[in-house]
Protein backbone atom coordinates (compact mmCIF):
# COMPACT_ATOMS: atom_id res chain seq x y z
CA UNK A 1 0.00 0.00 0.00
CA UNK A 2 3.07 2.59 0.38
CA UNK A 3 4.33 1.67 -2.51
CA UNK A 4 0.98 3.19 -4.38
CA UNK A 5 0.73 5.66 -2.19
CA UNK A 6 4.39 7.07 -3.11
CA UNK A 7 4.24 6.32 -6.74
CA UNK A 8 1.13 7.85 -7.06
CA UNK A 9 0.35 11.55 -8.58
CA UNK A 10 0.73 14.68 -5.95
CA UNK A 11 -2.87 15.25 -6.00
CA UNK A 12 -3.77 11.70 -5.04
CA UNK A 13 -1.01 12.12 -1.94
CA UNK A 14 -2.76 14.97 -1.16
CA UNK A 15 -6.27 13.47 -0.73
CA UNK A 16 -4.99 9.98 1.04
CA UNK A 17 -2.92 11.76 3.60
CA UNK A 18 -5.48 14.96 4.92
CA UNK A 19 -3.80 15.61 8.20
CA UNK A 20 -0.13 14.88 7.50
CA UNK A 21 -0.96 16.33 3.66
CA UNK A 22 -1.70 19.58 4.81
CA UNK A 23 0.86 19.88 7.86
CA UNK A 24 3.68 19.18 5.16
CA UNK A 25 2.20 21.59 2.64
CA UNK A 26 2.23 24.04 5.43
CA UNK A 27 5.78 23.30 5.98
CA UNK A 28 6.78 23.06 2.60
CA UNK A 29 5.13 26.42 1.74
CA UNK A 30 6.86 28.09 4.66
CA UNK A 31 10.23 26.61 3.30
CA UNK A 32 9.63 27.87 0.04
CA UNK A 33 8.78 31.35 0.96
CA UNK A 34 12.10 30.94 3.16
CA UNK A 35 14.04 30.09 -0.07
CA UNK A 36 12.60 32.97 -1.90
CA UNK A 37 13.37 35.50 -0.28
CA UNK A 38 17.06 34.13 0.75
CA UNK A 39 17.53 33.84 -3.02
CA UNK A 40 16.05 37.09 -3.93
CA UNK A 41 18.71 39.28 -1.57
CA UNK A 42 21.50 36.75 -1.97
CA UNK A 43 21.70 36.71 -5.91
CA UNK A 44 22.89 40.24 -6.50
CA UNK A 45 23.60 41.18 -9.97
CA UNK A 46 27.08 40.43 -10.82
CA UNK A 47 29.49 43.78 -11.61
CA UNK A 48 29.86 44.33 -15.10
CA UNK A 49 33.44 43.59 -16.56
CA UNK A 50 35.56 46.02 -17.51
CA UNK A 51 36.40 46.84 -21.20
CA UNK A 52 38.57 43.86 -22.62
CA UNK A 53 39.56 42.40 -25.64
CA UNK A 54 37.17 39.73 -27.20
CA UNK A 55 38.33 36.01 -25.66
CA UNK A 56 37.87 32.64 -27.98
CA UNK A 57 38.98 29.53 -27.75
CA UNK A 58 42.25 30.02 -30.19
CA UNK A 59 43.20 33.30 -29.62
CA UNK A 60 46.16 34.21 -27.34
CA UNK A 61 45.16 36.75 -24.39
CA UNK A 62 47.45 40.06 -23.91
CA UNK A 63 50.35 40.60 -21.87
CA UNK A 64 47.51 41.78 -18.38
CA UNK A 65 45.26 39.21 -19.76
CA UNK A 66 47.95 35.99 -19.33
CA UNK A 67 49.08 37.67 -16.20
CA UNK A 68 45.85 37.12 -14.73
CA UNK A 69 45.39 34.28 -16.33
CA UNK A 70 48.17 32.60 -15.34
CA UNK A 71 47.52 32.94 -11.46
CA UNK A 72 44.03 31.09 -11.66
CA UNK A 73 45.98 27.49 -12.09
CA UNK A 74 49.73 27.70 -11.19
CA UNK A 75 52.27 25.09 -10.19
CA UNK A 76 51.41 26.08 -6.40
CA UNK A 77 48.09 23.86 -7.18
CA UNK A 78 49.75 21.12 -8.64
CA UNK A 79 51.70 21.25 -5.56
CA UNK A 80 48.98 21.46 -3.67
CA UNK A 81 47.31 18.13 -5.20
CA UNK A 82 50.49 16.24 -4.80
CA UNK A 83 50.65 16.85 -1.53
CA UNK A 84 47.35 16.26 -0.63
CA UNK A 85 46.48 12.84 -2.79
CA UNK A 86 49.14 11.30 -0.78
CA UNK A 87 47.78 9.15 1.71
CA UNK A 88 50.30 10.15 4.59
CA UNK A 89 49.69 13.42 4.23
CA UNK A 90 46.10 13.03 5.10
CA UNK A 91 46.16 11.00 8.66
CA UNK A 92 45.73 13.71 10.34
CA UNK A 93 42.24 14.13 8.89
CA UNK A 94 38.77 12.33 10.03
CA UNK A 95 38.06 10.09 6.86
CA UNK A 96 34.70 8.55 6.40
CA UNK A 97 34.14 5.70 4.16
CA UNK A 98 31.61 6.22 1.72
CA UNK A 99 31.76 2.68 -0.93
CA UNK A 100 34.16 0.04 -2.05
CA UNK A 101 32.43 -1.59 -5.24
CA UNK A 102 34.17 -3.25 -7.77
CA UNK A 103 33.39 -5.87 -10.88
CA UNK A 104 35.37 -7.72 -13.37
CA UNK A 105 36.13 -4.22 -15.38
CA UNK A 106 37.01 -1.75 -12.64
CA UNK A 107 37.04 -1.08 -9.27
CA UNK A 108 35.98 2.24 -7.16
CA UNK A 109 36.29 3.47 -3.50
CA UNK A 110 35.70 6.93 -1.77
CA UNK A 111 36.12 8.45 1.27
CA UNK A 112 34.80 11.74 2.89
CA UNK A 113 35.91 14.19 5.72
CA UNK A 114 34.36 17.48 6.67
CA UNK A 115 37.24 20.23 6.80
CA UNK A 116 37.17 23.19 9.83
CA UNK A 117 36.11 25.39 6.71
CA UNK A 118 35.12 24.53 3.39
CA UNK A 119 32.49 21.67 2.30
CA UNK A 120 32.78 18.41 2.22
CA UNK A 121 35.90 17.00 0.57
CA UNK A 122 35.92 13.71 -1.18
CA UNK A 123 39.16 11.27 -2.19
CA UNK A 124 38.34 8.25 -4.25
CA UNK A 125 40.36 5.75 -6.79
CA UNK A 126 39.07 4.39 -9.53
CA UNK A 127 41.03 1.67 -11.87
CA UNK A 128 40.37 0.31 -15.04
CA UNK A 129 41.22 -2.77 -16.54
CA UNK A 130 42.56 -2.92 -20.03
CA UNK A 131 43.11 0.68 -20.57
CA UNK A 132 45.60 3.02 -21.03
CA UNK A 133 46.40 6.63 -19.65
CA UNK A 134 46.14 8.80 -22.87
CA UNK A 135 42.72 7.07 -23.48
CA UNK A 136 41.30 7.62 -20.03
CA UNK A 137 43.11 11.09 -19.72
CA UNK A 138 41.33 11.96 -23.34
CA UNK A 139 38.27 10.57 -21.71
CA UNK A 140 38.16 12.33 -18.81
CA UNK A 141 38.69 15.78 -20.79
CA UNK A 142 36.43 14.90 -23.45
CA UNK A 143 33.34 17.66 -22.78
CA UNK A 144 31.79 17.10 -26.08
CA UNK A 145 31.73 13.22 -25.37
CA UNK A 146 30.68 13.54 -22.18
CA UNK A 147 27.07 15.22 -22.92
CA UNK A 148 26.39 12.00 -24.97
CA UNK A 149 26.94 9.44 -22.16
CA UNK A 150 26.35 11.96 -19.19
CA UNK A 151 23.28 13.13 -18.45
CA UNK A 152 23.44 15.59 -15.53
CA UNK A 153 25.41 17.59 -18.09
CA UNK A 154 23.28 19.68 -20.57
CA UNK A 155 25.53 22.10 -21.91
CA UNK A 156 29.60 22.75 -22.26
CA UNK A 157 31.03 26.16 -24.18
CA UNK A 158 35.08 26.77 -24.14
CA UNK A 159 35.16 30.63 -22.93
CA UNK A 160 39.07 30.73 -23.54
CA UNK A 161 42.32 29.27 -24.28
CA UNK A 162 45.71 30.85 -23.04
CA UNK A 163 48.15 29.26 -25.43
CA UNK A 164 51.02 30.18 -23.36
CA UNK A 165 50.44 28.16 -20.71
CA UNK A 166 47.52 25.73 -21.47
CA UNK A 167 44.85 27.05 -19.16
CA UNK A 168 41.38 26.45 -20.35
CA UNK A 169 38.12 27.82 -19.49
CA UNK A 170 34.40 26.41 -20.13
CA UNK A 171 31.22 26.95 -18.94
CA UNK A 172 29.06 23.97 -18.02
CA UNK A 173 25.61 23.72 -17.00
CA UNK A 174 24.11 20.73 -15.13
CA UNK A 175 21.03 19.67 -14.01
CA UNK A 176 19.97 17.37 -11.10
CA UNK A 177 16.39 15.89 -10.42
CA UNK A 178 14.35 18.45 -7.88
CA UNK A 179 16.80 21.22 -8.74
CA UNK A 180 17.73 24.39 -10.23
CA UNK A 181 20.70 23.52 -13.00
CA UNK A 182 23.62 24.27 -11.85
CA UNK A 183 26.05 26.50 -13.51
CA UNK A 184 30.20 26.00 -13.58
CA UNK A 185 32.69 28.68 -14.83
CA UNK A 186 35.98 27.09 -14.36
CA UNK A 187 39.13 26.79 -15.21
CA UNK A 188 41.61 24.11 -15.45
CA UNK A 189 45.47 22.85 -16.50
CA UNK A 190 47.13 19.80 -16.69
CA UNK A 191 50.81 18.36 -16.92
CA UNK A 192 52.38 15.24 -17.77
CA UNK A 193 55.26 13.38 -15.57
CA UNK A 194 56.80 10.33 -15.85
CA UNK A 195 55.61 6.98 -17.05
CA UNK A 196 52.71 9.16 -18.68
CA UNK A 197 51.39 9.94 -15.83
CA UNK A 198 49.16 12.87 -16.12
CA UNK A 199 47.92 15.61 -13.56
CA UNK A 200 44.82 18.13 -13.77
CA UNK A 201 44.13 20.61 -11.31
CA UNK A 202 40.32 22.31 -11.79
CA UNK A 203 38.68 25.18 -9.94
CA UNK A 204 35.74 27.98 -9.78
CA UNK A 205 36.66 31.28 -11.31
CA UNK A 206 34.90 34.18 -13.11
CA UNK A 207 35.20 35.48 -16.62
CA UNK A 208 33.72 38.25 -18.90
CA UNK A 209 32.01 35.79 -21.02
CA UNK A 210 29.89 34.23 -18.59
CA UNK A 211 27.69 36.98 -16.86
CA UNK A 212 25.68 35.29 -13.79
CA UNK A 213 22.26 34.53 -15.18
CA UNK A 214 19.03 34.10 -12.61
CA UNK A 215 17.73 30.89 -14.14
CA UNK A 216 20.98 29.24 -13.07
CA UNK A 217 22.81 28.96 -9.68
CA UNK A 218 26.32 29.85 -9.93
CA UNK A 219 28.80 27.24 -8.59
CA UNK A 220 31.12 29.83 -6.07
CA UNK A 221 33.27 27.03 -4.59
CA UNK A 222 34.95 23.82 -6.75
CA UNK A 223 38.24 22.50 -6.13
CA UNK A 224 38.59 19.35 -8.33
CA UNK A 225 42.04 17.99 -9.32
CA UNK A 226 43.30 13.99 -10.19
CA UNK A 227 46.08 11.97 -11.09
CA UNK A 228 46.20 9.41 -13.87
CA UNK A 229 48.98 6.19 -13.73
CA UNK A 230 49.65 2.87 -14.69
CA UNK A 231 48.98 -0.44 -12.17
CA UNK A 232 52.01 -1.49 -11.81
CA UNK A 233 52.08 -5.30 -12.54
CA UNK A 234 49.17 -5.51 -14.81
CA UNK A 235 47.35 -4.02 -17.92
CA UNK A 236 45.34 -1.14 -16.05
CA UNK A 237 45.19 2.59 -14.91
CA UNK A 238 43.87 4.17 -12.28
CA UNK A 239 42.87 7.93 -11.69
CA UNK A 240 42.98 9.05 -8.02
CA UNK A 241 41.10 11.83 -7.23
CA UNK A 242 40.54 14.80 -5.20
CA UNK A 243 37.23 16.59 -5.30
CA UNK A 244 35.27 19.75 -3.29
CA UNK A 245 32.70 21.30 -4.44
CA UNK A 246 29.51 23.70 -2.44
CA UNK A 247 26.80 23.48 -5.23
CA UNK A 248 24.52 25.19 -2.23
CA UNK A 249 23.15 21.54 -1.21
CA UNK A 250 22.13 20.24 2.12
CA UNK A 251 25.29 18.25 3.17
CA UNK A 252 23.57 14.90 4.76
CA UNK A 253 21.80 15.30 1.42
CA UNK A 254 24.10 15.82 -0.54
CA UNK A 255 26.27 12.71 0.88
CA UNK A 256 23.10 10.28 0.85
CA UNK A 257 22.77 10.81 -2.92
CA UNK A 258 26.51 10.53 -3.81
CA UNK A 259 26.77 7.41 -1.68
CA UNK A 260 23.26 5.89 -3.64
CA UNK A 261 24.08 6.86 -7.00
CA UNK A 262 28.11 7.13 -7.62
CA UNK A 263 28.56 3.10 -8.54
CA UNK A 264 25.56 3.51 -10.89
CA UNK A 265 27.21 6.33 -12.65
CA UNK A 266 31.04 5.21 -12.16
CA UNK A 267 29.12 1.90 -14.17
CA UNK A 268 27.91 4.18 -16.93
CA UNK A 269 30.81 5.66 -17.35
CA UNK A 270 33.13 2.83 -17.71
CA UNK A 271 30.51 1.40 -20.36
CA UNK A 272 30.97 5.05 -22.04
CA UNK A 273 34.61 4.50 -21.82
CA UNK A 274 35.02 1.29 -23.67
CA UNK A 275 33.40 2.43 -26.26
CA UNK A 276 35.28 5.79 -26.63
CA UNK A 277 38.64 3.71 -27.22
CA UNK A 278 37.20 2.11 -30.18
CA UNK A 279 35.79 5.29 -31.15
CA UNK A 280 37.21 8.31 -33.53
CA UNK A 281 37.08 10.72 -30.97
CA UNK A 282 37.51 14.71 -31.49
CA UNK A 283 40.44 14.92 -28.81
CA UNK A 284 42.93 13.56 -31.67
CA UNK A 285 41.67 16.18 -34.35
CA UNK A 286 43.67 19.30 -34.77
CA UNK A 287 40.84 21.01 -32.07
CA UNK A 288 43.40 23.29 -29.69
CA UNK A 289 42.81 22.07 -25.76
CA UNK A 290 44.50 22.00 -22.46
CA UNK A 291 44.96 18.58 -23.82
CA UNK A 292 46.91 19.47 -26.47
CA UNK A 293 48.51 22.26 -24.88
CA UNK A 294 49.78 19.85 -21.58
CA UNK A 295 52.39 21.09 -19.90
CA UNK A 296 55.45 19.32 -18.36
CA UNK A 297 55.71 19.13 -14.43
CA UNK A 298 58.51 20.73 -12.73
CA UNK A 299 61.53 19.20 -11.73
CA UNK A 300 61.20 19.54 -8.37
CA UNK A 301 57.62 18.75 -8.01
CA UNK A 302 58.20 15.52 -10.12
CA UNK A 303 60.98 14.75 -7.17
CA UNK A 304 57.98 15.18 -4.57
CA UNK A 305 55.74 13.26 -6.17
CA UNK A 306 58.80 10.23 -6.83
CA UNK A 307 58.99 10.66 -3.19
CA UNK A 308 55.51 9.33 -2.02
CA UNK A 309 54.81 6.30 -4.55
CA UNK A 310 50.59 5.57 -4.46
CA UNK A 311 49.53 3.80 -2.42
CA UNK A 312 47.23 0.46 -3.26
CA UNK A 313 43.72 1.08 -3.30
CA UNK A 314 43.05 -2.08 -0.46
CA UNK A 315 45.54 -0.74 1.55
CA UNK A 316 43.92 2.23 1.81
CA UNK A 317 40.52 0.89 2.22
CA UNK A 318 41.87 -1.69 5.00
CA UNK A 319 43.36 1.30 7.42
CA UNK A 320 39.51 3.27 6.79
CA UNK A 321 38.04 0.31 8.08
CA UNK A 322 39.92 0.08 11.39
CA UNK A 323 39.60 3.59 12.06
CA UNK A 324 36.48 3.14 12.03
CA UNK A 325 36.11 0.39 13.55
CA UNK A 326 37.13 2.08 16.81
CA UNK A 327 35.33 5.00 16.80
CA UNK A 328 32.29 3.15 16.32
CA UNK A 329 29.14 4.10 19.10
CA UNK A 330 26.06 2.35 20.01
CA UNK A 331 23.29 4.00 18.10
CA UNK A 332 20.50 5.34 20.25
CA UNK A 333 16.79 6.41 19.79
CA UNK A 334 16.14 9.33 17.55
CA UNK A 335 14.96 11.95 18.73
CA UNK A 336 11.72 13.35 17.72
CA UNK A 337 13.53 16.55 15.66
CA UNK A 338 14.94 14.19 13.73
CA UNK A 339 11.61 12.20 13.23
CA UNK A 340 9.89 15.56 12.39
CA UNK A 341 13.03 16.61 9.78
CA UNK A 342 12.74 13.81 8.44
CA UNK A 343 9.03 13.74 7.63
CA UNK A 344 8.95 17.34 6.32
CA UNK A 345 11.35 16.35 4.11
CA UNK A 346 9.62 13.33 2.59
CA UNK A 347 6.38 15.73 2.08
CA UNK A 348 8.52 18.08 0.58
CA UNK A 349 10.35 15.68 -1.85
CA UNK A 350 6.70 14.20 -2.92
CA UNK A 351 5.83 17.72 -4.16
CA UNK A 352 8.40 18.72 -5.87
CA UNK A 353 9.28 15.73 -7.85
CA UNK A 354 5.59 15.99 -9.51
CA UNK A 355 5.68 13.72 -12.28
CA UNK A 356 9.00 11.86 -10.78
CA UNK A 357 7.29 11.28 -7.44
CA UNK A 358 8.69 8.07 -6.92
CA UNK A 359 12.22 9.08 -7.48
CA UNK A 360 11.90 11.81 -5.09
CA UNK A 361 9.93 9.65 -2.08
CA UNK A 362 13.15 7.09 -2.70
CA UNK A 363 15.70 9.52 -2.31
CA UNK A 364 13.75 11.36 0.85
CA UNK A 365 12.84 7.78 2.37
CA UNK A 366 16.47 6.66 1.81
CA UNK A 367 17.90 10.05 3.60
CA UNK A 368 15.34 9.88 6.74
CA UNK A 369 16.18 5.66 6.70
CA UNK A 370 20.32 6.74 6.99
CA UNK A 371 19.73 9.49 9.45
CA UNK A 372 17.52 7.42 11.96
CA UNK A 373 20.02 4.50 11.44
CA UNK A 374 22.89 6.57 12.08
CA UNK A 375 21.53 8.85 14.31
CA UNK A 376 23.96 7.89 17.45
CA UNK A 377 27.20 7.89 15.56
CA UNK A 378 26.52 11.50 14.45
CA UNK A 379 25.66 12.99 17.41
CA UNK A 380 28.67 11.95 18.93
CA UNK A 381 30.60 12.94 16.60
CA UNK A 382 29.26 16.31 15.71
CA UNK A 383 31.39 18.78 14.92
CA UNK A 384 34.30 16.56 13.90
CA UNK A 385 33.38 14.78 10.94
CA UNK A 386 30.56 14.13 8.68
CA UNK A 387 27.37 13.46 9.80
């Protein structure tokens, strides 16, 4: 009887659930009207830029334009992601474990931890059997490819190209169920080391060609970067990854639906990638990229990074689990907030997924499910880790 009751149309829910129908409408309206009017005086128009030069994607900036340019991605990040995908350099930080899924054609884990400042900040591996770096580095910075096989992402523009250095800038919009799309103005570099391995290093920026736009909300915070190298021992590659992004979600949210959907999409797109190796694909046409444009690491930054060999995936995975395992509390009853949270949300999900009501009472049910089930873990751990 749930089960029809959830897939069924918003008026229906309405009429089978009076009282709690019209105490969650109530809610929802007042949440809503909340949202407005935090939206309306937080989205101020963005200052005009000042008089420039026309940008494209093949046309060199001048001498002010690279020197700005230039600062938005500099060896300092690559430094930065070095550093920081190294797995002693992040003991010192509360890791959560998030999945460990794997099949006959690749394997994936993540992690999480909640920084003092900043949102939350993910670290996962992902290898691939059979394949080879150029093909999943080509993959990975394949936009135009990616459209066709991804479908949060609806549209991808190149805003620039600094030839001197290899920084490139896009514009993407995406769009998630129940939300507003999402819009991305970044910018992004790569280099190449030894053994092909290759580095990328992505973040949040503005530019002149993207004016802020009200049907969209502008991405402010995304730190993304990853490393791509061989197995050693077999025919595989793996791409380690870094990744922090505030797309102005709900964070217990925002975790529930990375943790339920990621293998699901980490399967697509290994289906997506098999195919693009057999494929003509427009990253080996004369088309002028960061790809193309790659840039060599430093000397001394290839002698850090010699320094700290990666670490195996299992490894990794095996020292999670023991943390873990002793900081692990009883759970205790929820308390009725939670209860009441959690029920205001599922109303709220119902109604705004019209048409897609049962994706939206899965993904509320599933969230309310985790928090009750982990409700003593995360209050005695608040403030410390992610919740």
């Amino acid at each position: 009887m749930g089960v029809s009751v959830l897939s069924s149309p918003s008026y229906d829910f309405w009429h089978q659930n009076v009282n709690g129908g019209y105490a969650t409408l109530f809610a929802l309206l007042f949440l809503l009207i909340y949202h407005f009017y935090k939206n309306r005086f937080s989205l101020c128009p963005a200052p005009s830029p000042s008089p420039s030069p026309s940008t494209s994607s093949s046309a060199s900036p001048s001498n002010d334009s690279h020197s700005r340019t230039s600062e938005v991605v500099s060896d300092a990040d690559l430094k930065f992601l070095i550093q920081n995908l190294d797995d002693n350099n992040i003991q010192d930080e509360h890791w959560e474990n998030v999945i460990d899924k794997r099949n006959n054609f690749m394997s994936y884990t993540a992690k999480c931890c909640r920084p003092k400042d900043g949102p939350l900040k993910y670290l996962s591996v992902t290898v691939f059997e059979n394949c080879s770096t150029e093909i999943l580095r080509d993959f990975y910075m394949d936009n135009d490819y990616r459209i066709q096989w991804d479908k949060t992402m609806v549209e991808h523009m190149q805003l620039q190209l600094d030839t001197t250095n290899g920084i490139e800038f896009g514009r993407t919009i995406k769009k998630f169920p129940l939300l507003t799309p999402r819009e991305y103005i970044l910018a992004w570099r790569l280099w190449e080391g030894r053994d092909k391995t290759f580095y990328c290093f992505i973040k949040e920026c503005e530019h002149p060609s993207a004016p802020r736009q009200k049907k969209y909300v502008r991405v402010t915070y995304f730190r993304s970067g990853w490393c791509i190298q061989k197995v050693p021992g077999r025919n595989a590659c793996e791409i380690k990854m870094l990744h922090q992004e505030d797309a102005g979600l709900n964070v217990e949210m925002a975790k529930l639906v990375f943790s339920r959907g990621i293998w699901s999409y980490v399967c697509k797109m290994d289906n997506a990638l098999r195919k693009y190796s057999v494929i003509s694909h427009p990253q080996t046409s004369a088309a002028v990229s960061a790809v193309t444009l790659i840039q060599k690491i430093p000397l001394e930054l290839e002698a850090i990074n010699s320094m700290s060999p990666p670490a195996s995936p299992t490894a990794t995975i095996n020292r999670l689990y023991t943390s873990e395992a002793k900081e692990k509390k009883l759970s205790r009853r929820p308390s009725k907030k939670v209860v009441a949270k959690g029920l205001l949300l599922l109303g709220g999900a119902i109604c705004l997924s019209r048409g897609h009501s049962a994706l939206g009472a899965k993904v509320a049910l599933a969230y309310i499910l985790s928090k009750l089930h982990n409700r003593g873990a995360s209050s005695s751990q608040s403030g410390q880790g992610p919740r």
